[in-house]
PDB file of N, CA and C in Angstrom:
ATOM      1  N   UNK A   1     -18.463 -14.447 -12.141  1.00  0.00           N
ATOM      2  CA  UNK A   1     -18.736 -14.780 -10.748  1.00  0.00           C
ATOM      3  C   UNK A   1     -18.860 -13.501  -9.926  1.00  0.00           C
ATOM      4  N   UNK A   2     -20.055 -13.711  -8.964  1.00  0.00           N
ATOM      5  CA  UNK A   2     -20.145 -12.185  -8.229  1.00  0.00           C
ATOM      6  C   UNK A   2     -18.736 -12.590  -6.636  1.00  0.00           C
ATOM      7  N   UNK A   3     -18.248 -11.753  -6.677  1.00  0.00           N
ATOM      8  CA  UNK A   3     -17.270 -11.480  -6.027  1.00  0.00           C
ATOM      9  C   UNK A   3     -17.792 -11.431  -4.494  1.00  0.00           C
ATOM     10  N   UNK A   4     -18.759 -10.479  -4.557  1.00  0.00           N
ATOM     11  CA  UNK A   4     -19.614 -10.463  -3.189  1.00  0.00           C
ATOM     12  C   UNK A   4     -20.063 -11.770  -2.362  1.00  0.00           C
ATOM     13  N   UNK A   5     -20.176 -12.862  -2.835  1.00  0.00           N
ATOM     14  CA  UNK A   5     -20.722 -13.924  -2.605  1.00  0.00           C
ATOM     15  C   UNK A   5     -19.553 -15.167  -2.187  1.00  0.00           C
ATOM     16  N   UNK A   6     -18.668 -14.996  -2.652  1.00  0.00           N
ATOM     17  CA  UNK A   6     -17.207 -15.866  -2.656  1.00  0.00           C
ATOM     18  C   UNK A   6     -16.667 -15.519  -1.313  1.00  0.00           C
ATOM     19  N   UNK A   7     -16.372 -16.638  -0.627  1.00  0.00           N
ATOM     20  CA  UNK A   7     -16.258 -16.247   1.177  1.00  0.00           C
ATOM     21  C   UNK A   7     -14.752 -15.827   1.427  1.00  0.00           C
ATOM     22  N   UNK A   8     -13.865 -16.512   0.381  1.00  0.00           N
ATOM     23  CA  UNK A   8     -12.365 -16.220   0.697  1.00  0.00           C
ATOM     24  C   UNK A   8     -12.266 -14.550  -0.179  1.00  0.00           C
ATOM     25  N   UNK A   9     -12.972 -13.888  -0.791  1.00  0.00           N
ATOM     26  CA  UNK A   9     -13.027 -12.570  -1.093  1.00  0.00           C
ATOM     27  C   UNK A   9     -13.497 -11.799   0.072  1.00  0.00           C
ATOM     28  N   UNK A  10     -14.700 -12.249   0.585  1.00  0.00           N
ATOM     29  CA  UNK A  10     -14.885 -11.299   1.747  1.00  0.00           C
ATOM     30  C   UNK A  10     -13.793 -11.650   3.127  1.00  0.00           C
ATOM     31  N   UNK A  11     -13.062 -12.838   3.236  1.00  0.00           N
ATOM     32  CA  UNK A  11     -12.308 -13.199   4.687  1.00  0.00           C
ATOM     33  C   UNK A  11     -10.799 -12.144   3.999  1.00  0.00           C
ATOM     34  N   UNK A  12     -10.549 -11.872   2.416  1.00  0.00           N
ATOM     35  CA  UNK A  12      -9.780 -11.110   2.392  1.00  0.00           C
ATOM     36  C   UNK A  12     -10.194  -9.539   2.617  1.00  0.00           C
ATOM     37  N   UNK A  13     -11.194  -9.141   2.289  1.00  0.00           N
ATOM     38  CA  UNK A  13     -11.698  -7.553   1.974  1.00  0.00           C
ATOM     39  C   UNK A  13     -11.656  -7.489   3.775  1.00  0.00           C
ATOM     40  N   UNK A  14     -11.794  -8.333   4.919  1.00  0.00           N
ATOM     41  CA  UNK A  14     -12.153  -8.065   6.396  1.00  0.00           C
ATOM     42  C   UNK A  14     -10.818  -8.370   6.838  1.00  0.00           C
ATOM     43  N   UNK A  15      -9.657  -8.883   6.793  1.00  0.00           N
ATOM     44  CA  UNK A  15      -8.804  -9.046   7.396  1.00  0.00           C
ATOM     45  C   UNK A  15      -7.297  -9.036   6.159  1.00  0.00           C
ATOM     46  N   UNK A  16      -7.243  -8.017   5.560  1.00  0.00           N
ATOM     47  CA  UNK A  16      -6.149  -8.036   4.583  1.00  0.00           C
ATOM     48  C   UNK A  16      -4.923  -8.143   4.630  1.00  0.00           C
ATOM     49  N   UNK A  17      -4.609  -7.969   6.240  1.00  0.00           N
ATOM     50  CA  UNK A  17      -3.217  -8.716   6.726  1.00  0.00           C
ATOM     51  C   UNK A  17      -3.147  -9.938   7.044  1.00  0.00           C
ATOM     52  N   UNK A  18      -3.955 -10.473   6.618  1.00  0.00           N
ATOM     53  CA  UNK A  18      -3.575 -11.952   7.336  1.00  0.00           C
ATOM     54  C   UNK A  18      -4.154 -13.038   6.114  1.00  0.00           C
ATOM     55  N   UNK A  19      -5.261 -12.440   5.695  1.00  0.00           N
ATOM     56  CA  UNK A  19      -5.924 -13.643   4.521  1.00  0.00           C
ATOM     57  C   UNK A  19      -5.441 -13.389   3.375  1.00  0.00           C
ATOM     58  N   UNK A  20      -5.469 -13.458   2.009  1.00  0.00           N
ATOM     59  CA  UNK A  20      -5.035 -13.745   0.311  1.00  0.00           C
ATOM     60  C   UNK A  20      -6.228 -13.906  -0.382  1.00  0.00           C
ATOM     61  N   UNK A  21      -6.105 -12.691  -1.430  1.00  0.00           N
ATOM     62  CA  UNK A  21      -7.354 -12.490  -2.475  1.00  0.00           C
ATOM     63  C   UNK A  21      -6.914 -14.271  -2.761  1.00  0.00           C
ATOM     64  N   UNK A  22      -8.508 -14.663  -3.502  1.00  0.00           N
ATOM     65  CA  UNK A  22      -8.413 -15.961  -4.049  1.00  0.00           C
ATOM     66  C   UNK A  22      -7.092 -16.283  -5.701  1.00  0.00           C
ATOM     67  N   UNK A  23      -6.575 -16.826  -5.173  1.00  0.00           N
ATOM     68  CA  UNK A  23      -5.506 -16.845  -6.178  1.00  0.00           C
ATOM     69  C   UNK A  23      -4.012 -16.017  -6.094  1.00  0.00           C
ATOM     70  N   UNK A  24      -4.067 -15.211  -5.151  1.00  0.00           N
ATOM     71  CA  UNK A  24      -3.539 -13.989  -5.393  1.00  0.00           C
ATOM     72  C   UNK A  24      -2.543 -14.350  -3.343  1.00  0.00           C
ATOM     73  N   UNK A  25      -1.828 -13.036  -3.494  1.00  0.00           N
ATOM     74  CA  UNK A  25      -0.594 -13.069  -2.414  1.00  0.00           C
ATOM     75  C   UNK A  25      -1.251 -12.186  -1.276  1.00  0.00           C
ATOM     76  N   UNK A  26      -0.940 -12.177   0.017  1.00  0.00           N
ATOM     77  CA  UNK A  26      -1.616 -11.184   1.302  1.00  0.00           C
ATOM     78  C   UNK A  26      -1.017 -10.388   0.933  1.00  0.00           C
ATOM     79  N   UNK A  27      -1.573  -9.214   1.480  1.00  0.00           N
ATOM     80  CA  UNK A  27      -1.563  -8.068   1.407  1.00  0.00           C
ATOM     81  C   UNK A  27      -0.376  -7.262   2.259  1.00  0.00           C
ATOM     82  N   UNK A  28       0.019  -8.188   3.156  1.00  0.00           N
ATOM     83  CA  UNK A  28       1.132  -8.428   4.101  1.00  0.00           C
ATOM     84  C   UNK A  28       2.747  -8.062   3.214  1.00  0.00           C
ATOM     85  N   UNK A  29       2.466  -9.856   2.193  1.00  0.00           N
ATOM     86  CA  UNK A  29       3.181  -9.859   1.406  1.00  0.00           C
ATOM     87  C   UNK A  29       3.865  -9.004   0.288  1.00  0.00           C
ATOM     88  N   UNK A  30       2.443  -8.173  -0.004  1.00  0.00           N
ATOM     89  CA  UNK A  30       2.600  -7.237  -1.069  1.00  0.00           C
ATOM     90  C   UNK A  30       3.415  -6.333  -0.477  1.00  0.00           C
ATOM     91  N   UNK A  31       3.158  -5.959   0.323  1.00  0.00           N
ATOM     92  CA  UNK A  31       3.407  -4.665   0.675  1.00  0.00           C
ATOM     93  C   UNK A  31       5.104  -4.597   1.282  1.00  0.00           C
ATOM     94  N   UNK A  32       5.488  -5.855   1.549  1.00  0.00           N
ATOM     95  CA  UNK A  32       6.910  -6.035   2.204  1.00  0.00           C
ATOM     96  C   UNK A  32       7.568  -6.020   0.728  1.00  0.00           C
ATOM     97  N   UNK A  33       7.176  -6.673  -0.363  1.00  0.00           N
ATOM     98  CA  UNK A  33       7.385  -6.741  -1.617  1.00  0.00           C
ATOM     99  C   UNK A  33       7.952  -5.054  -2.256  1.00  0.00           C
ATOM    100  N   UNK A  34       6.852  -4.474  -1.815  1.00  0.00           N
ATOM    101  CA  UNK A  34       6.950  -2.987  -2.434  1.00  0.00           C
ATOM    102  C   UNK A  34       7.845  -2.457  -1.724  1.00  0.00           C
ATOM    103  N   UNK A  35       7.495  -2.729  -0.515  1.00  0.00           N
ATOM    104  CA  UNK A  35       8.863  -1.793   0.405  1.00  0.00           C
ATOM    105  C   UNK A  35      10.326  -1.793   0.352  1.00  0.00           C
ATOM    106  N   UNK A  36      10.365  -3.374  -0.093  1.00  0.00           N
ATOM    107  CA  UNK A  36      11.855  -3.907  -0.341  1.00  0.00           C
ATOM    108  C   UNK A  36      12.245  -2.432  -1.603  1.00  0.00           C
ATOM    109  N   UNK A  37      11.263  -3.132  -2.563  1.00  0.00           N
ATOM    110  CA  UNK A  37      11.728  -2.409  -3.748  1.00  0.00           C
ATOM    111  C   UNK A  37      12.095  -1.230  -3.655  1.00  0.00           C
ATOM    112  N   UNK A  38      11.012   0.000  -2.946  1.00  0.00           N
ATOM    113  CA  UNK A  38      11.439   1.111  -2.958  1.00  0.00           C
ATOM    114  C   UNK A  38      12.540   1.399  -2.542  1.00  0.00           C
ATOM    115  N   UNK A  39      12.895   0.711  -1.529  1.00  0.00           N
ATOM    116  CA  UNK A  39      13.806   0.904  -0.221  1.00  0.00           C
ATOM    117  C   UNK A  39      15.384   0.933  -1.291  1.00  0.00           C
ATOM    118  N   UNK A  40      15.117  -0.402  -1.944  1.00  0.00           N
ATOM    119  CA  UNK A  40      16.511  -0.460  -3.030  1.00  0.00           C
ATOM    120  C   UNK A  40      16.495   0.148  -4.008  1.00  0.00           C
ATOM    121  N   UNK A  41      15.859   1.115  -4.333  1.00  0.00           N
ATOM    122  CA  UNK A  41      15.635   1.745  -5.926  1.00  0.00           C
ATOM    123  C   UNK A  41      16.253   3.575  -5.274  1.00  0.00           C
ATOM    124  N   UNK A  42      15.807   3.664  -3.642  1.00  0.00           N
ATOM    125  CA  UNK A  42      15.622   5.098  -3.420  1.00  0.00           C
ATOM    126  C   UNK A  42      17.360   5.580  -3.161  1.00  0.00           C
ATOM    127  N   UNK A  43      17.281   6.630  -3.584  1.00  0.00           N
ATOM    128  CA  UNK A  43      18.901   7.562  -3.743  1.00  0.00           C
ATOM    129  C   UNK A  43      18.218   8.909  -3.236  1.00  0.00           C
ATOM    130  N   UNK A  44      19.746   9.401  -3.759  1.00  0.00           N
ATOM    131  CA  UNK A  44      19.640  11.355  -3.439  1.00  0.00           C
ATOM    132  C   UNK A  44      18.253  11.954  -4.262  1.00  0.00           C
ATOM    133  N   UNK A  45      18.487  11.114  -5.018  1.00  0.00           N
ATOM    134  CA  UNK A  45      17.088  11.850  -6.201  1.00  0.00           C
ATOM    135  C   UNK A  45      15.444  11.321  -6.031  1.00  0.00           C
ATOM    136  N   UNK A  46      14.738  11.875  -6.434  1.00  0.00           N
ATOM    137  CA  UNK A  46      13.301  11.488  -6.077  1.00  0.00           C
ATOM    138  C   UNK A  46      13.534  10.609  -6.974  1.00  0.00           C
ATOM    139  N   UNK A  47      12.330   9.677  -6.275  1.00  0.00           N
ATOM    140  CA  UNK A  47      12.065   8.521  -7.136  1.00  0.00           C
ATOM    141  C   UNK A  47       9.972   8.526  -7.193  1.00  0.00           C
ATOM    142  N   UNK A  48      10.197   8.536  -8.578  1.00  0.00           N
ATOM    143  CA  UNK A  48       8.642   7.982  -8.707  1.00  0.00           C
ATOM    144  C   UNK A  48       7.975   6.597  -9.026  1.00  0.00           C
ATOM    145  N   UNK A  49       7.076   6.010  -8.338  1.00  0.00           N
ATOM    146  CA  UNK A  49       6.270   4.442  -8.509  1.00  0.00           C
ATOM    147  C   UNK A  49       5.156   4.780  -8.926  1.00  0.00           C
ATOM    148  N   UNK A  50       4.620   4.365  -9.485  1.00  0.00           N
ATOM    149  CA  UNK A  50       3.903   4.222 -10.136  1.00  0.00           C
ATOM    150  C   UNK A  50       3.184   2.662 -10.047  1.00  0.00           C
ATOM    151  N   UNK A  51       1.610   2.484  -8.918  1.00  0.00           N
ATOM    152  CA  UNK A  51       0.944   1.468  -8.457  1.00  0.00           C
ATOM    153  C   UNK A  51      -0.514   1.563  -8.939  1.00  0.00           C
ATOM    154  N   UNK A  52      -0.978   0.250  -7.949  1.00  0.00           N
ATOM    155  CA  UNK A  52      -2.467   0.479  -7.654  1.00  0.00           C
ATOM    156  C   UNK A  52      -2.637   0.831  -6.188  1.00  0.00           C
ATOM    157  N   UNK A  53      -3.821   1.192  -5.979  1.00  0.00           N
ATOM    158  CA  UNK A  53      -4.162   2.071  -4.895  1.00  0.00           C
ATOM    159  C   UNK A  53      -3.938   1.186  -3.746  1.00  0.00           C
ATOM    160  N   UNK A  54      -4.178  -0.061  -3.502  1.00  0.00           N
ATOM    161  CA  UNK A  54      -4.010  -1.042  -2.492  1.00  0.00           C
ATOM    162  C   UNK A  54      -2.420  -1.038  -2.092  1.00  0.00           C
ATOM    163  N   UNK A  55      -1.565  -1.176  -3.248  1.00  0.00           N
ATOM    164  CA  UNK A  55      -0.290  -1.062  -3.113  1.00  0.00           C
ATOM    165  C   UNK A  55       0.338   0.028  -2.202  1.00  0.00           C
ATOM    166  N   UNK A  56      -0.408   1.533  -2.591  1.00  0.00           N
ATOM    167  CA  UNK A  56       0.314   2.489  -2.232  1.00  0.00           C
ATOM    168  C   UNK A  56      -0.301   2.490  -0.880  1.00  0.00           C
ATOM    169  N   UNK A  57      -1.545   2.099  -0.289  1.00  0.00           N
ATOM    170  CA  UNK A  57      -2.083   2.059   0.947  1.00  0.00           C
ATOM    171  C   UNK A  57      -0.988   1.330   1.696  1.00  0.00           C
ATOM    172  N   UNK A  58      -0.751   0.293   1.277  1.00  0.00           N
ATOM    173  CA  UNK A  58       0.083  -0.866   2.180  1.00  0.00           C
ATOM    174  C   UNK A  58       1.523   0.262   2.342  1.00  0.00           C
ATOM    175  N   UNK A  59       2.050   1.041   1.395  1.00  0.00           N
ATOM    176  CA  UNK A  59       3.186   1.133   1.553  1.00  0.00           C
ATOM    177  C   UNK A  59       3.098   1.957   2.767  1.00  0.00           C
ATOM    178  N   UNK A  60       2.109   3.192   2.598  1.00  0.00           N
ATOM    179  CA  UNK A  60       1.829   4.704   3.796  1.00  0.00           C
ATOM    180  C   UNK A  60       1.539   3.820   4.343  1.00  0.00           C
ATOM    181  N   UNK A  61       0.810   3.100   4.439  1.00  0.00           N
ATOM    182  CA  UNK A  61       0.675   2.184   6.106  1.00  0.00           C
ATOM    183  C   UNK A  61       1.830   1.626   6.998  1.00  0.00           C
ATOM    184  N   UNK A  62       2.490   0.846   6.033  1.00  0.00           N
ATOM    185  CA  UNK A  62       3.942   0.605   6.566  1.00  0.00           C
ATOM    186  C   UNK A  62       4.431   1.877   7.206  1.00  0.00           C
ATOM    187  N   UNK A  63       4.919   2.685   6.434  1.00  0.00           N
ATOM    188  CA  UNK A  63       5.356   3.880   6.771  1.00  0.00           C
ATOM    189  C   UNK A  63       5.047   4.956   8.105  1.00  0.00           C
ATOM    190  N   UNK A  64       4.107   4.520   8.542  1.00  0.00           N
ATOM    191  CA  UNK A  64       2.700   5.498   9.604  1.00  0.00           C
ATOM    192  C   UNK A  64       2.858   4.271  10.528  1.00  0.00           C
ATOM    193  N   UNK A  65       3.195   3.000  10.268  1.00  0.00           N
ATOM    194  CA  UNK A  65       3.246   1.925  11.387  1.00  0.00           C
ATOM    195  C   UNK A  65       1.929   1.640  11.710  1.00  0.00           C
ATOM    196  N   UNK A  66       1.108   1.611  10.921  1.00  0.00           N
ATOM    197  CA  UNK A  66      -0.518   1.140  10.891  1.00  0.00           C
ATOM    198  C   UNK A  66      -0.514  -0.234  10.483  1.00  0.00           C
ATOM    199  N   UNK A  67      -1.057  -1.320  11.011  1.00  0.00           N
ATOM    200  CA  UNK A  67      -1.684  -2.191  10.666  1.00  0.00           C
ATOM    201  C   UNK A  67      -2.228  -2.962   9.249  1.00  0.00           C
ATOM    202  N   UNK A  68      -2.026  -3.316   8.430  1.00  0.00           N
ATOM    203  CA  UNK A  68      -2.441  -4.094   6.868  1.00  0.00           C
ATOM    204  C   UNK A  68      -3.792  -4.069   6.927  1.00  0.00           C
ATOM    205  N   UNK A  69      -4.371  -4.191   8.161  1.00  0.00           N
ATOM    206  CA  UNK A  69      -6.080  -4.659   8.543  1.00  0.00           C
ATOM    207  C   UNK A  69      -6.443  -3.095   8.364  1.00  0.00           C
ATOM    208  N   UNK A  70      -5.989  -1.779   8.516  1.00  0.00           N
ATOM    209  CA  UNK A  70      -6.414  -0.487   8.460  1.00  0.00           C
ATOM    210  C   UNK A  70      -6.156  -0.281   7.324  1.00  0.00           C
ATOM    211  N   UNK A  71      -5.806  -0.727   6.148  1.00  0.00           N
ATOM    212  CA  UNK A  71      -6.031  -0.130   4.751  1.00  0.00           C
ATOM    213  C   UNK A  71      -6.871   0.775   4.396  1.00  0.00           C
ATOM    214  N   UNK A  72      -7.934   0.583   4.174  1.00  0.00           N
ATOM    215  CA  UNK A  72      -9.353   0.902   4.059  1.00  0.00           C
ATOM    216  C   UNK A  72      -9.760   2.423   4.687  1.00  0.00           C
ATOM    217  N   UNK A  73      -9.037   3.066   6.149  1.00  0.00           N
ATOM    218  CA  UNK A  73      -8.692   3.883   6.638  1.00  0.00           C
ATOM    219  C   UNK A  73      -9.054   4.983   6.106  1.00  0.00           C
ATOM    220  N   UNK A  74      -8.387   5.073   4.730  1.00  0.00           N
ATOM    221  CA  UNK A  74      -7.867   6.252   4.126  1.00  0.00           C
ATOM    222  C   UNK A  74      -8.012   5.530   2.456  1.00  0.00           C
ATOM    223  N   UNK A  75      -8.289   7.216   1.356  1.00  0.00           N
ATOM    224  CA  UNK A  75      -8.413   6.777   0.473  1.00  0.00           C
ATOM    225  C   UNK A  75      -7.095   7.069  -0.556  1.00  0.00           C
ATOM    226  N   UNK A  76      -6.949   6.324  -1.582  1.00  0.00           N
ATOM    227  CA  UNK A  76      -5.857   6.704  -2.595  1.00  0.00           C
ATOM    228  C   UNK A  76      -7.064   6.934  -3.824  1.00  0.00           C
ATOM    229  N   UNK A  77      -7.083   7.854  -4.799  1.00  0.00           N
ATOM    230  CA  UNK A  77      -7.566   7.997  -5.649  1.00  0.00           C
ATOM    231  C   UNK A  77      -6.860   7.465  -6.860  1.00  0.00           C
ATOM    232  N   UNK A  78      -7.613   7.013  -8.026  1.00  0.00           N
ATOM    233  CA  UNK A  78      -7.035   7.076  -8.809  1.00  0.00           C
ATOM    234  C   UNK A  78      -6.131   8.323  -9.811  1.00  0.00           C
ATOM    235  N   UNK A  79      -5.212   8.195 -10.718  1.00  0.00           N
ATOM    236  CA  UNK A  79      -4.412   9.457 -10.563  1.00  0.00           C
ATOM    237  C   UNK A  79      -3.892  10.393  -9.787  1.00  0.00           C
ATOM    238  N   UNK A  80      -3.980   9.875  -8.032  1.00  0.00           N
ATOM    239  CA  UNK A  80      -3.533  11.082  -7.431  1.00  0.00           C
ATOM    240  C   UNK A  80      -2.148  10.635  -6.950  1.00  0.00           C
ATOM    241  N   UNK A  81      -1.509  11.433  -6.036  1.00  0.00           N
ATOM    242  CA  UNK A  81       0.075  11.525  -5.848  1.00  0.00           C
ATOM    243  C   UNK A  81       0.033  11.369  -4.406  1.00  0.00           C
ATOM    244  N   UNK A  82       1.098  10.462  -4.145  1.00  0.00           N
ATOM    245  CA  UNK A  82       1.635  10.423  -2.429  1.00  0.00           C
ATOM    246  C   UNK A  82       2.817  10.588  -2.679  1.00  0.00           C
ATOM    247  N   UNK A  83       3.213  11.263  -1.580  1.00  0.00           N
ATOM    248  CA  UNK A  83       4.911  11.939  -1.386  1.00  0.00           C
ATOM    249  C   UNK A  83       5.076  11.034  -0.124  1.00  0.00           C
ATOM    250  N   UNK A  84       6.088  10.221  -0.088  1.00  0.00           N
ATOM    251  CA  UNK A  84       6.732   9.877   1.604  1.00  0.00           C
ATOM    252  C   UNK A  84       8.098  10.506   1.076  1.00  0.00           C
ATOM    253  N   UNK A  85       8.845  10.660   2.087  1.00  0.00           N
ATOM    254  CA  UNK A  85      10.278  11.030   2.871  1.00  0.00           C
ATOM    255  C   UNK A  85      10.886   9.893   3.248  1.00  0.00           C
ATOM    256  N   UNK A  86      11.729   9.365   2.626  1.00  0.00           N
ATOM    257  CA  UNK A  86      12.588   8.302   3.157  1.00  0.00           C
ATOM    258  C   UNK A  86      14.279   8.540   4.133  1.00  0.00           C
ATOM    259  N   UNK A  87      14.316   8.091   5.544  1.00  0.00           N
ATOM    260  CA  UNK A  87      15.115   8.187   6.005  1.00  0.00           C
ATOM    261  C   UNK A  87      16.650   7.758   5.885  1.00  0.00           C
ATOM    262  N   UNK A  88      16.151   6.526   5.507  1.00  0.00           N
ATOM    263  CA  UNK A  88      17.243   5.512   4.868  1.00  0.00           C
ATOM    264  C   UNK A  88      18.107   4.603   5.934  1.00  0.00           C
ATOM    265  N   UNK A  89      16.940   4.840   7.384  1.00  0.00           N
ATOM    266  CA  UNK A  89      17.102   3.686   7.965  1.00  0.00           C
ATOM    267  C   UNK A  89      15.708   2.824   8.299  1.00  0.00           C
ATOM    268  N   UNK A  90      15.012   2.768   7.176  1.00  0.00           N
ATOM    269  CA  UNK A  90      13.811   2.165   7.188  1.00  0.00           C
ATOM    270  C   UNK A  90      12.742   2.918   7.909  1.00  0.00           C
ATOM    271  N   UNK A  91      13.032   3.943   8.112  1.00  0.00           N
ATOM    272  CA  UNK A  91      11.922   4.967   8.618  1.00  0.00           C
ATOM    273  C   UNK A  91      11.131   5.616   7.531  1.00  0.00           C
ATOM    274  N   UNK A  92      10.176   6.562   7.510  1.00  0.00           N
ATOM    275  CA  UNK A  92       9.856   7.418   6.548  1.00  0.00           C
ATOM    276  C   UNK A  92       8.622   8.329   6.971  1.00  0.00           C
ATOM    277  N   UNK A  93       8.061   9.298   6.374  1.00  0.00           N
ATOM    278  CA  UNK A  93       7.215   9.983   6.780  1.00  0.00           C
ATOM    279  C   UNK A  93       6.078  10.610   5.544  1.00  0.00           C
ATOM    280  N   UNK A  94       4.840  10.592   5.645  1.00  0.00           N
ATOM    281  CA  UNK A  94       4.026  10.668   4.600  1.00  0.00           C
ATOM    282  C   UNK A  94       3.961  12.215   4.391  1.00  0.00           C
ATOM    283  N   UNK A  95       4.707  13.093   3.188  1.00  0.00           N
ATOM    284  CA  UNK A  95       4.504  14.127   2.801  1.00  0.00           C
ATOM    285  C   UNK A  95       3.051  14.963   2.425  1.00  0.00           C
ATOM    286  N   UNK A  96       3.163  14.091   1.593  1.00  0.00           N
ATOM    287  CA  UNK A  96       1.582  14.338   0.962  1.00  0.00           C
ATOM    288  C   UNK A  96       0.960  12.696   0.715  1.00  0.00           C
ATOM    289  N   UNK A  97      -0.541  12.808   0.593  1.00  0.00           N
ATOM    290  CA  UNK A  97      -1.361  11.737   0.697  1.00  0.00           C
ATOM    291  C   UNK A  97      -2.627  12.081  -0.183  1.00  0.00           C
ATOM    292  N   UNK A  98      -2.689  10.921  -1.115  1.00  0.00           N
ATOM    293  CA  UNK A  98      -3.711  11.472  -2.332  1.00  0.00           C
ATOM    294  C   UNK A  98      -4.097  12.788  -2.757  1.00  0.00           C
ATOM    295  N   UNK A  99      -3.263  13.530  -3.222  1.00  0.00           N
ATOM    296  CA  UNK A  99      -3.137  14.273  -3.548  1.00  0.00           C
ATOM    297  C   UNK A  99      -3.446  14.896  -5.163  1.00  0.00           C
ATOM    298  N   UNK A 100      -4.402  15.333  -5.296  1.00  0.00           N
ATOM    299  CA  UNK A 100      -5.324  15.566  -6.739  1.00  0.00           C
ATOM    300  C   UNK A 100      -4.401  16.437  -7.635  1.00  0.00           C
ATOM    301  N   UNK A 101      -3.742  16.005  -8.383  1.00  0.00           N
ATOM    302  CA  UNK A 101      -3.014  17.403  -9.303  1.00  0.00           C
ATOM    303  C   UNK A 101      -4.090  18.021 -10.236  1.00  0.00           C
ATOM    304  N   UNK A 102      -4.174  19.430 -10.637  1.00  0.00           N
ATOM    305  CA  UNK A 102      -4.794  20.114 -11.251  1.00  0.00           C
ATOM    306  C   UNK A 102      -5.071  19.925 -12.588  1.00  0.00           C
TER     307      UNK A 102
END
């Protein structure tokens, strides 16, 4: 099936905070999902995740206090690295952002 053509694919690709890939959870959701997690996994020590690029958008977005609908914004590459700074009162700050290792 072409993807392009399916209307609840494009009402998700135009409004990703609010609509749900077909079958699949908002983008809203995801991303409160991920945040929880990090939030309970993070200590004194770095912690590395390991996602897909949509994921890590939602999270720096959270993080930057941007909108779910601004995903798209900014790119995550595949293989590259984001650094946030966690406060550990639900704050945080984006270190580095797709970041190409050598």
């Amino acid at each position: 099936m072409d993807l392009g053509r399916d209307p609840a694919w494009n009402q998700w690709n135009a409004a990703r905070g609010a609509a749900s890939p077909p079958g699949g959870e908002s983008m809203h959701a995801a991303t409160a999902r991920a945040v929880r997690h990090i939030e309970a996994a993070a200590g004194e020590a770095p912690l590395l995740c390991v996602s897909h690029c949509d994921i890590i958008r939602g999270v720096v977005a959270y993080y930057l206090g941007l909108a779910t609908d601004r995903l798209l914004a900014f790119d995550i590459d595949p293989a590259s690295l984001t650094e946030l700074l966690l406060h550990g009162d639900g704050s945080g700050r984006v270190v580095t952002l797709n970041e190409r290792p050598l």
